[in-house]
N, C-alpha and C. Protein backbone atom coordinates (compact mmCIF):
# COMPACT_ATOMS: atom_id res chain seq x y z
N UNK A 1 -12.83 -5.44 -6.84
CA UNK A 1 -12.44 -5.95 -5.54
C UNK A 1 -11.08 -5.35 -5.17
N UNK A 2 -11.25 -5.19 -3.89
CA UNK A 2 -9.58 -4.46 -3.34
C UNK A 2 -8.49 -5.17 -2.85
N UNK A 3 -7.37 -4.88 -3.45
CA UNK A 3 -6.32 -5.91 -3.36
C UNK A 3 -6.01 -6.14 -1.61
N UNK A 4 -5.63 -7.38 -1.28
CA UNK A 4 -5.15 -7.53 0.04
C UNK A 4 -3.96 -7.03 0.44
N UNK A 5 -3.93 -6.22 1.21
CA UNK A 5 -3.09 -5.85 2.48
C UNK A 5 -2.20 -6.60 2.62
N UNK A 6 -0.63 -6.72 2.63
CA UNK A 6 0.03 -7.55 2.75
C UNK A 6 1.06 -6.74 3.76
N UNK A 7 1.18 -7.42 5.25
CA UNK A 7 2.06 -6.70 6.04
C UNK A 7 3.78 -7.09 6.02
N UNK A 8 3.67 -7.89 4.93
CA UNK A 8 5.11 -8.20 4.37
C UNK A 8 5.66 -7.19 3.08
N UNK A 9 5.20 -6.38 2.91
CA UNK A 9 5.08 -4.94 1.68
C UNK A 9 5.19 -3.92 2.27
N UNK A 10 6.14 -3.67 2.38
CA UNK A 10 6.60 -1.86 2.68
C UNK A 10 5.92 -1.25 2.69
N UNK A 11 5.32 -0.89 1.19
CA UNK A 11 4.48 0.04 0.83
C UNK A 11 3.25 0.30 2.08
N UNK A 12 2.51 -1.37 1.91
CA UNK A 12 1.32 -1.52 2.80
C UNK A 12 1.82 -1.05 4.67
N UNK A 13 3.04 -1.30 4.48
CA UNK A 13 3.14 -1.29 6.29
C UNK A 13 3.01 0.40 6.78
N UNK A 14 3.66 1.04 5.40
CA UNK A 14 4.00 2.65 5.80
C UNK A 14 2.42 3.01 5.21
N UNK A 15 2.06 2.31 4.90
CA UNK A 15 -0.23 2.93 4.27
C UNK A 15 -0.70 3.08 5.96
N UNK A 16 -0.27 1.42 6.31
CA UNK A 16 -1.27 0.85 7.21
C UNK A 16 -0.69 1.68 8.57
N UNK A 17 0.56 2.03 9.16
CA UNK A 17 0.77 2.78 9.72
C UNK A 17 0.62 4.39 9.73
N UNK A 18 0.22 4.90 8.42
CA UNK A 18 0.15 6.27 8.80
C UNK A 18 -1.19 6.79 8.66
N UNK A 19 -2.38 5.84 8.26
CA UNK A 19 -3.48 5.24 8.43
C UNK A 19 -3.82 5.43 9.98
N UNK A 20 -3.22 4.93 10.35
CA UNK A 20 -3.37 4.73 12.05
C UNK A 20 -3.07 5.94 12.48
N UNK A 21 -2.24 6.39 12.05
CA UNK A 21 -1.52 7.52 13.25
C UNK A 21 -2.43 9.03 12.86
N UNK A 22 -2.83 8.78 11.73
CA UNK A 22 -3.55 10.09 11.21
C UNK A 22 -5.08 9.89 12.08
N UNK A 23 -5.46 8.31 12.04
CA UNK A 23 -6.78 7.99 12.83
C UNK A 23 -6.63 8.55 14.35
N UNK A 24 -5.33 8.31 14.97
CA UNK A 24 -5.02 8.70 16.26
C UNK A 24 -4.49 10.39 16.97
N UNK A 25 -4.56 11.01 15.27
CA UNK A 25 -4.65 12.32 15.66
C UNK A 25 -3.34 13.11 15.36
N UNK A 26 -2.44 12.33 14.37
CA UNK A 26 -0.89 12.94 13.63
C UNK A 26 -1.73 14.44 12.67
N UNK A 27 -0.94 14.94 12.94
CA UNK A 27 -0.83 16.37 12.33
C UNK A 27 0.12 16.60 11.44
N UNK A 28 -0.09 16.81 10.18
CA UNK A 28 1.46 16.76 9.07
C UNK A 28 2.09 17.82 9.18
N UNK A 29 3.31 18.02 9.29
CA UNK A 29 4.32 19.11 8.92
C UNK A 29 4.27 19.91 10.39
N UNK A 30 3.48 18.83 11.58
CA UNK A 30 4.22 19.12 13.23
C UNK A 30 5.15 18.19 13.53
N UNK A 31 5.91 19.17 14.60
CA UNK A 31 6.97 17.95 15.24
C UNK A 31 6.14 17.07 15.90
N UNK A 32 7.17 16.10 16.47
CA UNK A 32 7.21 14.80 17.49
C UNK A 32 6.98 14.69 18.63
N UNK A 33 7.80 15.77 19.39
CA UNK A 33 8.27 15.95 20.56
C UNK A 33 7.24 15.55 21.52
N UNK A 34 7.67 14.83 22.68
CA UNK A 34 6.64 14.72 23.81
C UNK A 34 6.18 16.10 24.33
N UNK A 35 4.80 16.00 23.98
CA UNK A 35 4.04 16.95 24.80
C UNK A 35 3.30 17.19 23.64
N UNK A 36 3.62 17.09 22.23
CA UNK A 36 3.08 17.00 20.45
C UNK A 36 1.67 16.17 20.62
N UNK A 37 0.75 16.53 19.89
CA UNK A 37 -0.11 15.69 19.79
C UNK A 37 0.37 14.60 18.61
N UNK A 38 1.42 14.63 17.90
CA UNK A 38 1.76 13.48 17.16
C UNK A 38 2.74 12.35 18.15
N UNK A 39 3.96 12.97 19.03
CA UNK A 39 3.80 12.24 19.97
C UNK A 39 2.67 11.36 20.84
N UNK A 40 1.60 11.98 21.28
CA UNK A 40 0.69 11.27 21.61
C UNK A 40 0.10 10.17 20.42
N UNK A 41 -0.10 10.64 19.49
CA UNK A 41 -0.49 9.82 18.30
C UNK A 41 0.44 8.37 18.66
N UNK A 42 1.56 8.63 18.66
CA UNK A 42 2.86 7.63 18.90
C UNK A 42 2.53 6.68 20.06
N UNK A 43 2.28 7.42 20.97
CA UNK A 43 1.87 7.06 22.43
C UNK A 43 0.77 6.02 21.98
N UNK A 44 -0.38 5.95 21.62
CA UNK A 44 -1.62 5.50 21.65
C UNK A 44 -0.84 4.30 20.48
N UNK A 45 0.09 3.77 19.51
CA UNK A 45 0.52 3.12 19.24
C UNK A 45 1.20 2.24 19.79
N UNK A 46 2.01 2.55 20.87
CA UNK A 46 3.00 1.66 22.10
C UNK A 46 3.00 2.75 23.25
N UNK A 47 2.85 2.32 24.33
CA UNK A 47 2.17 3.40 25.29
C UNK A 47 4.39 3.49 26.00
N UNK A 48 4.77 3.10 25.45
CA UNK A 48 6.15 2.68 26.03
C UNK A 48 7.21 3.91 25.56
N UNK A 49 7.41 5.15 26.50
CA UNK A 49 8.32 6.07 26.02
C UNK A 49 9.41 6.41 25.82
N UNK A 50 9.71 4.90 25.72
CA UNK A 50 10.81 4.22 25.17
C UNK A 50 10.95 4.20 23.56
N UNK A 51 9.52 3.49 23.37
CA UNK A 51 9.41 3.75 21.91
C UNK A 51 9.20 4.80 21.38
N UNK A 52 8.16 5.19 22.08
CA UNK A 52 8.39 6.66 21.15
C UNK A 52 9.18 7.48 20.82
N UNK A 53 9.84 7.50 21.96
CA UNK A 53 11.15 8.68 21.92
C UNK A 53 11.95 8.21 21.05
N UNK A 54 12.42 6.18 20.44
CA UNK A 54 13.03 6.21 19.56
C UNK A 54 12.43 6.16 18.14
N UNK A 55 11.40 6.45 18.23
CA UNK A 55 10.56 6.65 16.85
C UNK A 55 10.90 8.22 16.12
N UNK A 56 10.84 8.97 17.23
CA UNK A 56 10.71 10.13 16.96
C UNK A 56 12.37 10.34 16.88
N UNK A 57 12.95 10.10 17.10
CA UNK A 57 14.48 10.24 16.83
C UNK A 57 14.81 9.39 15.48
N UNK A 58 14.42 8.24 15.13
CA UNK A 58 14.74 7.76 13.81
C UNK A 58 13.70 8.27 12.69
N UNK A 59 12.56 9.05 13.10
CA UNK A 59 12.22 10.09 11.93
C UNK A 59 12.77 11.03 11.77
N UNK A 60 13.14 11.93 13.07
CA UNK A 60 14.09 12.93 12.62
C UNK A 60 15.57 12.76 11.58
N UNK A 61 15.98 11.56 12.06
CA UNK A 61 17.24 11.40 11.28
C UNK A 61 16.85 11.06 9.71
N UNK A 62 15.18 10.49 9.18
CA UNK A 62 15.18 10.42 8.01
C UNK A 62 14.66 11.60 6.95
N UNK A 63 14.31 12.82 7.81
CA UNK A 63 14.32 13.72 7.70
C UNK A 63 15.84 14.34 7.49
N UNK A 64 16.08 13.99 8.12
CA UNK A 64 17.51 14.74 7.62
C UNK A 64 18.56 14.04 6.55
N UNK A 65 17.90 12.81 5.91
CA UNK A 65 18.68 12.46 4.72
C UNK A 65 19.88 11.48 5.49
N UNK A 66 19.58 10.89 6.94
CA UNK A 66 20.71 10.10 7.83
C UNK A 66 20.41 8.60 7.51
């Protein structure tokens, strides 16, 4: 039997999110940027380009070790 999903677990939140975003069409080792189909990926998560744009700015910075 498969252990439950717990959205209080890190681990599970960054599974269950990149789960999604790969379902919605993320491409590994592309950028973000609006007009990206991983942006869109983002998009189809919170349609608000508000969020995205700060999504994609606080990955870049963990990319860079910030």
């Amino acid at each position: 039997m498969a252990a439950a999903i717990s959205c209080a677990a890190y681990p599970d939140m960054f599974a269950s999110t990149a789960n999604f975003l790969k379902g919605h069409g993320w491409r590994p080792k592309e950028g973000w940027q609006p007009g990206s189909a991983n942006y869109n990926a983002l998009q189809e998560w919170n349609k608000a380009q508000v969020y995205s744009r700060t999504i994609a700015v606080a990955a870049a910075r963990m990319m860079e070790g910030r």
